[in-house]
C-alpha atoms as a PDB file:
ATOM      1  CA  UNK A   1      31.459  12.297 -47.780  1.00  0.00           C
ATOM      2  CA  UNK A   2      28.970   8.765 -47.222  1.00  0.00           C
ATOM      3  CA  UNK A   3      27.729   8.495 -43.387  1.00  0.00           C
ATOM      4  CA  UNK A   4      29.683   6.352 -41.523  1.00  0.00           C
ATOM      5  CA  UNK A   5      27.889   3.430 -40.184  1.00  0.00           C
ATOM      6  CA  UNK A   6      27.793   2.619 -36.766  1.00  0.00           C
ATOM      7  CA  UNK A   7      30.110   0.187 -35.633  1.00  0.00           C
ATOM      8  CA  UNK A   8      29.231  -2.780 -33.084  1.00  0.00           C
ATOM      9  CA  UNK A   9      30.540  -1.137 -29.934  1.00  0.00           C
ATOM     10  CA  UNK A  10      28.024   1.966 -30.623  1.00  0.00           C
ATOM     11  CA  UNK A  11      25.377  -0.541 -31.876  1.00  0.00           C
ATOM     12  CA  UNK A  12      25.946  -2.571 -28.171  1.00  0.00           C
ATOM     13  CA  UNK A  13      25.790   1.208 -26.034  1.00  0.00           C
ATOM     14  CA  UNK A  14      22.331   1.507 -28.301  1.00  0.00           C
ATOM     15  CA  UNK A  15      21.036  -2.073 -27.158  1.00  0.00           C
ATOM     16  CA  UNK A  16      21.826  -1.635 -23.353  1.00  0.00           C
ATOM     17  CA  UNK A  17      19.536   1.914 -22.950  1.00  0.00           C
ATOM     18  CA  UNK A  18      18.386   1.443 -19.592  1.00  0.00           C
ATOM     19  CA  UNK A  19      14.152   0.334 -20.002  1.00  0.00           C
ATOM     20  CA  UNK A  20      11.170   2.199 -18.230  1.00  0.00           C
ATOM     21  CA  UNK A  21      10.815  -0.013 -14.967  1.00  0.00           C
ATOM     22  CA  UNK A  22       7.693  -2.606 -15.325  1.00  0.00           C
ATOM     23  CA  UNK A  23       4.790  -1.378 -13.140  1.00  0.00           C
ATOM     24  CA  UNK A  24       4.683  -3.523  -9.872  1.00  0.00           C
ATOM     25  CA  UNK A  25       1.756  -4.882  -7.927  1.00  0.00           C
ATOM     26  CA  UNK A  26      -1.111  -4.901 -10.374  1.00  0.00           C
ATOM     27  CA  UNK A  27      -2.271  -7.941 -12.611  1.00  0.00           C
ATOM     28  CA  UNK A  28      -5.383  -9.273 -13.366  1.00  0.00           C
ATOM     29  CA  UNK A  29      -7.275 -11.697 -10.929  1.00  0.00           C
ATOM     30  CA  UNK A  30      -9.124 -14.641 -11.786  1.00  0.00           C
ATOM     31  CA  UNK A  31     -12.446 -16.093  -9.822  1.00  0.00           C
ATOM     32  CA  UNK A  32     -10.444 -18.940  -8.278  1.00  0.00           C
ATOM     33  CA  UNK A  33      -8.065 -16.316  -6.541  1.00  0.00           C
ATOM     34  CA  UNK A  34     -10.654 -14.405  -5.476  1.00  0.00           C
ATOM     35  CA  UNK A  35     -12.783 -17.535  -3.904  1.00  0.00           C
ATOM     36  CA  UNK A  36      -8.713 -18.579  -1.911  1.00  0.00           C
ATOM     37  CA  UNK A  37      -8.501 -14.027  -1.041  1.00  0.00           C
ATOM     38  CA  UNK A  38     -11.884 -14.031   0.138  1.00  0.00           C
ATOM     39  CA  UNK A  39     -11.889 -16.897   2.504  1.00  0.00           C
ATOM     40  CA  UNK A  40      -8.494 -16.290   3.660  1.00  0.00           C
ATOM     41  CA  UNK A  41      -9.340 -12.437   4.877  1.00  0.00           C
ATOM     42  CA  UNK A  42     -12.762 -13.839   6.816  1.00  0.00           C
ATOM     43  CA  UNK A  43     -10.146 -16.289   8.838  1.00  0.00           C
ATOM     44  CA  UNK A  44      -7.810 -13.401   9.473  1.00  0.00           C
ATOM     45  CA  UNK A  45     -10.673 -11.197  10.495  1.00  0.00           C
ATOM     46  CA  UNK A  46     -12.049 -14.242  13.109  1.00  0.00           C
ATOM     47  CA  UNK A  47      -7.731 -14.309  14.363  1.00  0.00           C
ATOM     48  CA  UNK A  48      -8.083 -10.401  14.699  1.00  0.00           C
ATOM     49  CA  UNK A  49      -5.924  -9.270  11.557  1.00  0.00           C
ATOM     50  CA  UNK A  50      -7.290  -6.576  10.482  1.00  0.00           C
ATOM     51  CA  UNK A  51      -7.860  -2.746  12.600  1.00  0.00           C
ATOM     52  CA  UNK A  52      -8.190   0.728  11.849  1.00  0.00           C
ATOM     53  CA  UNK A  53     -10.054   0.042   8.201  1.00  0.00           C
ATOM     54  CA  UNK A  54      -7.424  -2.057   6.649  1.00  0.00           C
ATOM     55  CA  UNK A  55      -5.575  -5.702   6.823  1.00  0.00           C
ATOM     56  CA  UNK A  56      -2.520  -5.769   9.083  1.00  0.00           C
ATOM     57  CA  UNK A  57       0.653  -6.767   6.933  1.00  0.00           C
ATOM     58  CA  UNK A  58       0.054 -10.575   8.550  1.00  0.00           C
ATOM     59  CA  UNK A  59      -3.355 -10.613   6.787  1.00  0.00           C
ATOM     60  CA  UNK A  60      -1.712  -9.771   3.585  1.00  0.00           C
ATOM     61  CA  UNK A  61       1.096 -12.428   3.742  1.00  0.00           C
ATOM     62  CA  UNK A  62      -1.216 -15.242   4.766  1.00  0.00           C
ATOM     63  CA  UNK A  63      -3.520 -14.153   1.464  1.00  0.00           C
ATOM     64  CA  UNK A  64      -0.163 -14.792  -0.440  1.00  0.00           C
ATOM     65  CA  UNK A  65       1.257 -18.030   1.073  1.00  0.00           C
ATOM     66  CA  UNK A  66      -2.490 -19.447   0.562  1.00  0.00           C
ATOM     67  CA  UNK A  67      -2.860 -18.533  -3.127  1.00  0.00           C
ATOM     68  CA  UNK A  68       0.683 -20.289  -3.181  1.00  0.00           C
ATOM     69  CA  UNK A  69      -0.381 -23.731  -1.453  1.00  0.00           C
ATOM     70  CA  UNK A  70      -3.375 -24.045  -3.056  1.00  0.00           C
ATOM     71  CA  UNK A  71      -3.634 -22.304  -6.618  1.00  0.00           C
ATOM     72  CA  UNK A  72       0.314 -22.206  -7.400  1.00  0.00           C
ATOM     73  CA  UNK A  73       0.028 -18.544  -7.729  1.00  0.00           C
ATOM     74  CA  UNK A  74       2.959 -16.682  -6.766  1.00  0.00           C
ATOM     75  CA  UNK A  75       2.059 -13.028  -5.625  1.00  0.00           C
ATOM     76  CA  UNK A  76       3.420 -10.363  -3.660  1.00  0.00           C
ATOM     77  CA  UNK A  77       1.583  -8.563  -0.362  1.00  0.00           C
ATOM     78  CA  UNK A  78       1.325  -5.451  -2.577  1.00  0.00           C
ATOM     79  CA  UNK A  79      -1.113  -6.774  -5.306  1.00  0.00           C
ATOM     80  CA  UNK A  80      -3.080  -8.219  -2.427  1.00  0.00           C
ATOM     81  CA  UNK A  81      -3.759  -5.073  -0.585  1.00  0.00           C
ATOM     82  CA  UNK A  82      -4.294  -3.458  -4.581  1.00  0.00           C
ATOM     83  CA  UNK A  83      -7.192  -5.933  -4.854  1.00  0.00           C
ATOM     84  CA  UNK A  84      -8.336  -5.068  -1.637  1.00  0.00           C
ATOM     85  CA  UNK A  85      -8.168  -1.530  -3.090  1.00  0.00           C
ATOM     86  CA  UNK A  86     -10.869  -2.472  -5.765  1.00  0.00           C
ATOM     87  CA  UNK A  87     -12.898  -3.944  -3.950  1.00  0.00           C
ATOM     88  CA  UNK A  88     -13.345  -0.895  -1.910  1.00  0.00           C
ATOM     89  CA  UNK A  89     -13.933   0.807  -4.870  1.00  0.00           C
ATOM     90  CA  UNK A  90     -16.365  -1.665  -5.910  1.00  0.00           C
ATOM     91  CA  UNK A  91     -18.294  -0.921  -2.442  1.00  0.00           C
ATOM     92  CA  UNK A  92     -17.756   2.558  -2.533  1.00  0.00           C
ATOM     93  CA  UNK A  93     -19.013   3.350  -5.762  1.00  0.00           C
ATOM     94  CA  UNK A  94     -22.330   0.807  -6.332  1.00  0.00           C
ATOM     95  CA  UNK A  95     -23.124   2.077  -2.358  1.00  0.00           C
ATOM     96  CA  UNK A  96     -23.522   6.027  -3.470  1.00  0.00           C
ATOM     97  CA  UNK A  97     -25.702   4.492  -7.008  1.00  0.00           C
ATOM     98  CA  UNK A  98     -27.625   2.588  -4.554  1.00  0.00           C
ATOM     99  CA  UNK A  99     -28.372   5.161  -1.497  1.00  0.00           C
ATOM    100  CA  UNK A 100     -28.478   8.307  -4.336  1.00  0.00           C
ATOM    101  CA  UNK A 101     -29.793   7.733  -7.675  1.00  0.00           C
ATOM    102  CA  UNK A 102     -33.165   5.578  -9.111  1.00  0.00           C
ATOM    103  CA  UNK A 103     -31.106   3.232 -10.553  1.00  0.00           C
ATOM    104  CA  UNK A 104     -31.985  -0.420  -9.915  1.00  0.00           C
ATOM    105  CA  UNK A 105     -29.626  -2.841  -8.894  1.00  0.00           C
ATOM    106  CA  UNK A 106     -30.698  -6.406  -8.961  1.00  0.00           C
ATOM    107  CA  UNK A 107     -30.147  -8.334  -5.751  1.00  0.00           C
ATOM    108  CA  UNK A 108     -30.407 -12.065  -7.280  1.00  0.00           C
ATOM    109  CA  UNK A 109     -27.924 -11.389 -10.430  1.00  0.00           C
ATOM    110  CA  UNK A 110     -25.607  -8.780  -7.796  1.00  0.00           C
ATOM    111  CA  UNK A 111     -25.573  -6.201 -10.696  1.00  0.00           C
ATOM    112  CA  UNK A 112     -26.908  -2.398 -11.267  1.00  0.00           C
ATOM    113  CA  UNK A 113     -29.468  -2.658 -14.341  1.00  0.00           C
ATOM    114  CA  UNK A 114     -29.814  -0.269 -17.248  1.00  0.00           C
ATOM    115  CA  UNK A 115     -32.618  -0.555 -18.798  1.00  0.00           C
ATOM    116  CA  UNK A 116     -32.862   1.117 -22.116  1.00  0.00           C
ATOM    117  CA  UNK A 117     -35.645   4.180 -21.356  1.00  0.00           C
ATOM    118  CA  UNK A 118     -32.867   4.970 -18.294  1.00  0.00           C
ATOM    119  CA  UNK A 119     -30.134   4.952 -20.685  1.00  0.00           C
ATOM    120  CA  UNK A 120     -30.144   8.326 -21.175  1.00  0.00           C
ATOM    121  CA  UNK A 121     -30.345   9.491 -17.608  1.00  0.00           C
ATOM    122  CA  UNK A 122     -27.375   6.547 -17.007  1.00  0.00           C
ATOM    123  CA  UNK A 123     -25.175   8.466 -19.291  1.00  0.00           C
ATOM    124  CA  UNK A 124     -25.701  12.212 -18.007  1.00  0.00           C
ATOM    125  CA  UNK A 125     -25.008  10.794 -14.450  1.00  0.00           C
ATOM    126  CA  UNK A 126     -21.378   8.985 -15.874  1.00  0.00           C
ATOM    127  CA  UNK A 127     -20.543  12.170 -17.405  1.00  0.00           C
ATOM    128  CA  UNK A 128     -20.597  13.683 -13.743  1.00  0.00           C
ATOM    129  CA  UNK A 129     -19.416  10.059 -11.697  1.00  0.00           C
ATOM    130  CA  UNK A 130     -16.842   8.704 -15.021  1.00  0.00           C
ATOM    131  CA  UNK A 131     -16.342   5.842 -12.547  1.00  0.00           C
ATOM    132  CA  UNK A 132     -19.694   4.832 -12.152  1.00  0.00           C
ATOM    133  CA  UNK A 133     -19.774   3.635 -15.845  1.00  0.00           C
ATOM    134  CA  UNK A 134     -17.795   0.540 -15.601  1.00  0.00           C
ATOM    135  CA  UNK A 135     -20.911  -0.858 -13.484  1.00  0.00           C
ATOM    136  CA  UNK A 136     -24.006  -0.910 -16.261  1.00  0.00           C
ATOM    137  CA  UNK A 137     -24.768  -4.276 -15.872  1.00  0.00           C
ATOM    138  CA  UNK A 138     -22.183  -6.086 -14.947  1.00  0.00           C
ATOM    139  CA  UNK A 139     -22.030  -8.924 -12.176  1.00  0.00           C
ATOM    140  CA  UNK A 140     -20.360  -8.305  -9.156  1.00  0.00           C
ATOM    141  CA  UNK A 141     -20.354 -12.184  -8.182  1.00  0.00           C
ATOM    142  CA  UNK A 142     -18.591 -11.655  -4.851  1.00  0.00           C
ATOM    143  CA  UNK A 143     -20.718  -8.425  -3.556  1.00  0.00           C
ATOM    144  CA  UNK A 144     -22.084 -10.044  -0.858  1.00  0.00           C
ATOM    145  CA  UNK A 145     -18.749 -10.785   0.629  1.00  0.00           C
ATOM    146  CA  UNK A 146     -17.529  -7.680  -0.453  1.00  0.00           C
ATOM    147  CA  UNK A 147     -20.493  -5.980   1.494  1.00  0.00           C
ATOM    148  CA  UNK A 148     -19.448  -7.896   4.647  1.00  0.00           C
ATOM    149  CA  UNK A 149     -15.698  -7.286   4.587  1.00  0.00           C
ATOM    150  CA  UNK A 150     -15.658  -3.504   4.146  1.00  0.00           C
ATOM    151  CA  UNK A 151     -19.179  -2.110   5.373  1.00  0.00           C
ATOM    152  CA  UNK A 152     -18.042  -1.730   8.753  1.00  0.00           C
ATOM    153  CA  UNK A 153     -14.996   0.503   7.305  1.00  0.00           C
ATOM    154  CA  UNK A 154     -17.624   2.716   5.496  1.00  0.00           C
ATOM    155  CA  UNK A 155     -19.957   2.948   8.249  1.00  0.00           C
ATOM    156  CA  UNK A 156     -17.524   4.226  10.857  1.00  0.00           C
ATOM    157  CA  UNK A 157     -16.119   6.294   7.999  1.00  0.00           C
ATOM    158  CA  UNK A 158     -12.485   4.575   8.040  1.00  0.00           C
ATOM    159  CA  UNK A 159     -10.510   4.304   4.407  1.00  0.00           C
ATOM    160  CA  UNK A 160     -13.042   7.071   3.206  1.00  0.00           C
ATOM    161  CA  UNK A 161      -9.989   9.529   2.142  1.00  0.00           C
ATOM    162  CA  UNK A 162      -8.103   6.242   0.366  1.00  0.00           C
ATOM    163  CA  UNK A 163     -10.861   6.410  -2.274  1.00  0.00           C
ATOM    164  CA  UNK A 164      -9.196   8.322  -4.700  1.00  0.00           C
ATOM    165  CA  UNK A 165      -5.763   6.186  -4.148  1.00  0.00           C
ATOM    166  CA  UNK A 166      -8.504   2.769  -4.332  1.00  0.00           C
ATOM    167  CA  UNK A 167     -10.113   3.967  -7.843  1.00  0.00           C
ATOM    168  CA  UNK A 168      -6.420   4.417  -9.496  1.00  0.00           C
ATOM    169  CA  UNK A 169      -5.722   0.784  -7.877  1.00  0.00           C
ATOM    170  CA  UNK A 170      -8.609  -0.684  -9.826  1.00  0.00           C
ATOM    171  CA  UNK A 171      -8.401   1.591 -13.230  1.00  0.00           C
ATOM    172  CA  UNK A 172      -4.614   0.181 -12.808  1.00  0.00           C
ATOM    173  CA  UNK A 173      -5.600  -3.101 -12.388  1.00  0.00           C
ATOM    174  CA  UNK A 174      -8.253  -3.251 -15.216  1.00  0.00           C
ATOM    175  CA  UNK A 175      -5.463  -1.791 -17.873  1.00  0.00           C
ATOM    176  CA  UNK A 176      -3.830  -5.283 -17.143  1.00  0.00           C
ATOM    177  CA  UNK A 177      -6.602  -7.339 -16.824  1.00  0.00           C
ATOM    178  CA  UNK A 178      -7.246  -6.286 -20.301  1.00  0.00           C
ATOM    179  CA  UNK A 179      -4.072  -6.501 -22.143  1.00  0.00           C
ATOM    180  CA  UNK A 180      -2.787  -2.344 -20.781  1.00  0.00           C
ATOM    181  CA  UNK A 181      -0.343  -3.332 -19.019  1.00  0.00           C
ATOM    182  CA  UNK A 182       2.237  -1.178 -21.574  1.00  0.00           C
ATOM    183  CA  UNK A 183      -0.400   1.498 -21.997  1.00  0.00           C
ATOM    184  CA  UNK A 184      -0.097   4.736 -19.618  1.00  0.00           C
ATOM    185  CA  UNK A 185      -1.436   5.254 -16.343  1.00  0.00           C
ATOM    186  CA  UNK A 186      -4.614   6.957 -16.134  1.00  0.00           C
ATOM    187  CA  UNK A 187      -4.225  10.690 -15.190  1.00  0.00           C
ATOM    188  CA  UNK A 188      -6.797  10.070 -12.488  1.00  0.00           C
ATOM    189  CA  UNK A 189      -8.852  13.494 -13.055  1.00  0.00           C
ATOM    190  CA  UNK A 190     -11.768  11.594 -12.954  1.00  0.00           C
ATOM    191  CA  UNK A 191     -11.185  10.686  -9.592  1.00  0.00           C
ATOM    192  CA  UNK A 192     -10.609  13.986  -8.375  1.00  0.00           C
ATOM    193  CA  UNK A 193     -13.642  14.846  -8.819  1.00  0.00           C
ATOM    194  CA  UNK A 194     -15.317  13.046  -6.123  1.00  0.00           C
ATOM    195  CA  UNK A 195     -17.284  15.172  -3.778  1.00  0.00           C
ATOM    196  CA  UNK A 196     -15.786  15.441  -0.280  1.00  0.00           C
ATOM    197  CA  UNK A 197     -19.555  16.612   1.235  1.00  0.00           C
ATOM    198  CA  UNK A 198     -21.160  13.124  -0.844  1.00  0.00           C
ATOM    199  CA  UNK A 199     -18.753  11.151   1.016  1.00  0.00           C
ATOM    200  CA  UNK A 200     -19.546  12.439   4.444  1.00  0.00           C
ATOM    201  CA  UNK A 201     -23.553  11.953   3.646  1.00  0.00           C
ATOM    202  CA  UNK A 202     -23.419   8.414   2.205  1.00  0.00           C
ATOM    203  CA  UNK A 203     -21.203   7.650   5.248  1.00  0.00           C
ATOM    204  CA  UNK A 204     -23.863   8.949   7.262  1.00  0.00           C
ATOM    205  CA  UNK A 205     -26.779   7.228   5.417  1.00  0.00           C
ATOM    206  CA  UNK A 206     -24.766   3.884   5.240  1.00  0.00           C
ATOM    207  CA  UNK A 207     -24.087   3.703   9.015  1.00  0.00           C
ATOM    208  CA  UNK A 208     -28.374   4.301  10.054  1.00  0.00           C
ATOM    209  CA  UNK A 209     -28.828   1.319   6.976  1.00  0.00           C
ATOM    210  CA  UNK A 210     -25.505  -0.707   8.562  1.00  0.00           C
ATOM    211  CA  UNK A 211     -27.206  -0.494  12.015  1.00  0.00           C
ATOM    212  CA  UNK A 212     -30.742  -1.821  10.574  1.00  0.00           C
ATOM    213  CA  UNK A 213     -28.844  -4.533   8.709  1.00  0.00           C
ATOM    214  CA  UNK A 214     -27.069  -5.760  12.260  1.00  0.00           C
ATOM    215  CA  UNK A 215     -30.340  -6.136  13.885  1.00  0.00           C
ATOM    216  CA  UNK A 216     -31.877  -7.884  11.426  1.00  0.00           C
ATOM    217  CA  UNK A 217     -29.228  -9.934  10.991  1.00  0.00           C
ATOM    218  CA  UNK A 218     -29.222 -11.818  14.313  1.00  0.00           C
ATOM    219  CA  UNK A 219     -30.275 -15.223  13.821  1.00  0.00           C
ATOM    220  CA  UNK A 220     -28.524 -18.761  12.788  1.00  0.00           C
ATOM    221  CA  UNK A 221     -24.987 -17.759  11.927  1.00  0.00           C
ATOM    222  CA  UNK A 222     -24.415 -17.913   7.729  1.00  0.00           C
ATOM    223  CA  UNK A 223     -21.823 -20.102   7.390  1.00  0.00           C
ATOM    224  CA  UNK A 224     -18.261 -18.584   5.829  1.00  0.00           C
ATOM    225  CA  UNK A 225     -17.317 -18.811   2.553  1.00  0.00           C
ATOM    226  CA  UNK A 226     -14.709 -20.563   3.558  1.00  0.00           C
ATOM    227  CA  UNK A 227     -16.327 -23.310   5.263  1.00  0.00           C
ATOM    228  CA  UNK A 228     -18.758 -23.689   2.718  1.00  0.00           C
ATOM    229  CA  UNK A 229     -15.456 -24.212  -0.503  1.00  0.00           C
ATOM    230  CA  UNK A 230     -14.074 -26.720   2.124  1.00  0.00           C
ATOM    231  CA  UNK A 231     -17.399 -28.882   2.239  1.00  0.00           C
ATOM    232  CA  UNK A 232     -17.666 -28.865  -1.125  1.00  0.00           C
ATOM    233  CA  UNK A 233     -14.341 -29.659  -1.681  1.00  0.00           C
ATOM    234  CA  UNK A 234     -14.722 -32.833  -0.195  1.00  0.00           C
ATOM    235  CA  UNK A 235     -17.677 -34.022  -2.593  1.00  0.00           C
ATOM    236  CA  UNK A 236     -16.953 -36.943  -3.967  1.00  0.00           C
ATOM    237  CA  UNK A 237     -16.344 -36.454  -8.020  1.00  0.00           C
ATOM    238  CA  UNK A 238     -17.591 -32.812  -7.810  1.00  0.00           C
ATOM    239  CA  UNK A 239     -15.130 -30.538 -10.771  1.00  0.00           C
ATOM    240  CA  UNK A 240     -13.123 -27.257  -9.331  1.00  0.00           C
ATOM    241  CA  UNK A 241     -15.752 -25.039 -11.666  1.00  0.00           C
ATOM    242  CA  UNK A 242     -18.678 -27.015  -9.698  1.00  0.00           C
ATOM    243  CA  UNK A 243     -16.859 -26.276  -6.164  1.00  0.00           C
ATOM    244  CA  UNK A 244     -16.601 -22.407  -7.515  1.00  0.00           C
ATOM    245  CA  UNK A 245     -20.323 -22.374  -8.271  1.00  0.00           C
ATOM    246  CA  UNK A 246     -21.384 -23.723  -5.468  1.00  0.00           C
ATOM    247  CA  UNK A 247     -19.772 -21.516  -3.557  1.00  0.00           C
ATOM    248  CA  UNK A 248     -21.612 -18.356  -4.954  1.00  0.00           C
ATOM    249  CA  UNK A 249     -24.922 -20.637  -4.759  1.00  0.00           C
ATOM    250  CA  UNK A 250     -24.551 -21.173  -1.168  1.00  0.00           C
ATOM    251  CA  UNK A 251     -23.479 -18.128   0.028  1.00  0.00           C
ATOM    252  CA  UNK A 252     -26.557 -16.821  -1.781  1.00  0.00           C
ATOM    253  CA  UNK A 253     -29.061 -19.242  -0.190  1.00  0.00           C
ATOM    254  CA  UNK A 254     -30.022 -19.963   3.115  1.00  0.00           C
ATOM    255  CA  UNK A 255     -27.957 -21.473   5.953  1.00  0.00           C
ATOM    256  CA  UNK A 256     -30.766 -24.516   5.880  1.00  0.00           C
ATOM    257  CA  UNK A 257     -29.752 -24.827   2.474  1.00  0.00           C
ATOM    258  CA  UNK A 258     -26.179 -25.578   3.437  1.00  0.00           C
ATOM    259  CA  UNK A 259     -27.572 -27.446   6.599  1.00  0.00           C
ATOM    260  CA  UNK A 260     -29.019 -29.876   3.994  1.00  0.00           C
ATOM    261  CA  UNK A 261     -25.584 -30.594   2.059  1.00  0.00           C
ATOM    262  CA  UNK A 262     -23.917 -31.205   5.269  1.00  0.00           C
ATOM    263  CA  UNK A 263     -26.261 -33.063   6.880  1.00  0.00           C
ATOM    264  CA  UNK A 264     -26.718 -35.601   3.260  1.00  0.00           C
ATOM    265  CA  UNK A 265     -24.822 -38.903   2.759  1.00  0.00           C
ATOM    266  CA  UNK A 266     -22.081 -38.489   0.451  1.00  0.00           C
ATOM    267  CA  UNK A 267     -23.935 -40.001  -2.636  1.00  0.00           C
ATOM    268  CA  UNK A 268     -26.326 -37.867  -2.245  1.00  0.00           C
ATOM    269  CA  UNK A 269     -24.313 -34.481  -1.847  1.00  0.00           C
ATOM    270  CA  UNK A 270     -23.557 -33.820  -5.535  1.00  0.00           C
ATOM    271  CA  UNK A 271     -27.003 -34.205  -6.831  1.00  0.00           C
ATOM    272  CA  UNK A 272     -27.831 -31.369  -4.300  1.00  0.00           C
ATOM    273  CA  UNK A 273     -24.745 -29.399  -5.683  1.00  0.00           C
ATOM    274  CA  UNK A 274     -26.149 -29.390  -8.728  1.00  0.00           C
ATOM    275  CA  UNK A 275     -29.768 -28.821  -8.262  1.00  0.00           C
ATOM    276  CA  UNK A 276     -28.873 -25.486  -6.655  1.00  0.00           C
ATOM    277  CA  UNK A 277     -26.311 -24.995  -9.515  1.00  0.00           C
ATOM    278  CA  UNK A 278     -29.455 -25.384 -11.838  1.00  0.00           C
ATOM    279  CA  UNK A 279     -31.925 -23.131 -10.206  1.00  0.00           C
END
């Protein structure tokens, strides 16, 4: 006897197989969104948003309705506190390379260097920190504002047990970034083995550096990230990719540096943009 083909009301029950739910609240993040998330959390900081180590639910929403008005981005409060997430895992990680290993990290270019004759020594240390890899020279273009929204949380040891949960936020995160969004989640072993007792002594190590780092830090206020995207905003014929760059040049400089573009006539302001841009 022949097989007997399908007919359409099987071939309809086949098409209709329920689908594997799409993974929610991770996608890939661009430097414009990061420039709107960063200035948005130092406002909600200054109005008293955030407590206990993490953004209050407020926070999150006013990240999301900003991103809306000004980059026509629609996004949920879920990938917001995800990217949050990385960027703890950013801090967390670089911190312990910084405070426990020789490895250089270069203050002007925000990035942990590798030179070749370390190479070696880099690579033994991945194979016990897998994490740590993702780091070998690569820019971190927001650390500095990264450094000032979540060093207090380190120091005083709060969101030190969501490390594990932060690391499978950003491994999550970089699948889509990447074109992974299909591929499976990572099984997060790596994570696991982070050492409870290393935790508790960079925490203790970060908060005597933290302390030195207040003190010093008295002097003119730096101005906010924020402030400084909405002076150069208003630059006459200055381009969105000049406003971004300026932005990281700024924040980089010194506040007389800023004093100076504020202080300029309006013709003038660019060329300074620029200049800075340059160096």
């Amino acid at each position: 006897m022949g097989t007997k083909r399908p007919g359409k009301e099987h071939l309809a029950q086949q098409n209709t197989m329920p689908q594997a739910p799409a993974r929610r609240g991770y996608r890939s993040w661009s430097t414009q969104m990061d420039v709107v998330l960063t200035a948005t959390l130092f406002q909600q900081i200054n109005e008293g948003n955030k407590g206990d180590g993490d953004f209050k639910q407020q926070a999150l929403q006013a990240v999301v309705d900003n991103l809306k008005t000004k980059l026509n981005i629609s996004l949920t409060p879920t990938h917001v506190r995800n990217r949050i997430k990385t960027w703890k895992t950013h801090y967390s990680e670089i911190t312990d390379i910084r405070n426990y290993t020789k490895f250089r990290w270069d203050e002007d270019r925000k990035m942990l260097v590798i030179p070749v004759e370390e190479l070696e020594d880099w690579q033994n240390y991945c194979k016990e920190n897998p994490n740590a890899s993702k780091y070998q020279n690569k820019s971190i273009d927001n650390w500095d504002d990264i450094c000032t929204l979540f060093a207090s949380d380190r120091a005083t040891g709060e969101g030190a047990e969501q490390y594990e949960e932060s690391a499978a936020a950003m491994e999550m995160e970089n699948e889509l970034g990447s074109g992974g969004a299909n591929s499976e989640a990572a099984s997060g072993e790596s994570n696991k083995k982070v050492k409870r007792d290393r935790l508790a002594d960079a925490v203790t190590k970060f908060a005597e550096s933290f302390s030195e780092y207040v003190s010093k830090a008295r002097g003119p206020p730096r101005p906010s990230s924020k402030e400084i995207y909405d002076v150069l905003s208003a630059v006459p014929y200055i381009s969105r990719m000049q406003i971004l760059k300026g932005v990281k040049s700024f924040m980089n400089g010194t506040v007389d540096m800023f004093e100076m573009l504020k202080s300029l006539p309006e013709d003038d302001k660019l060329d300074w943009v620029l200049l800075h841009i340059d160096d």
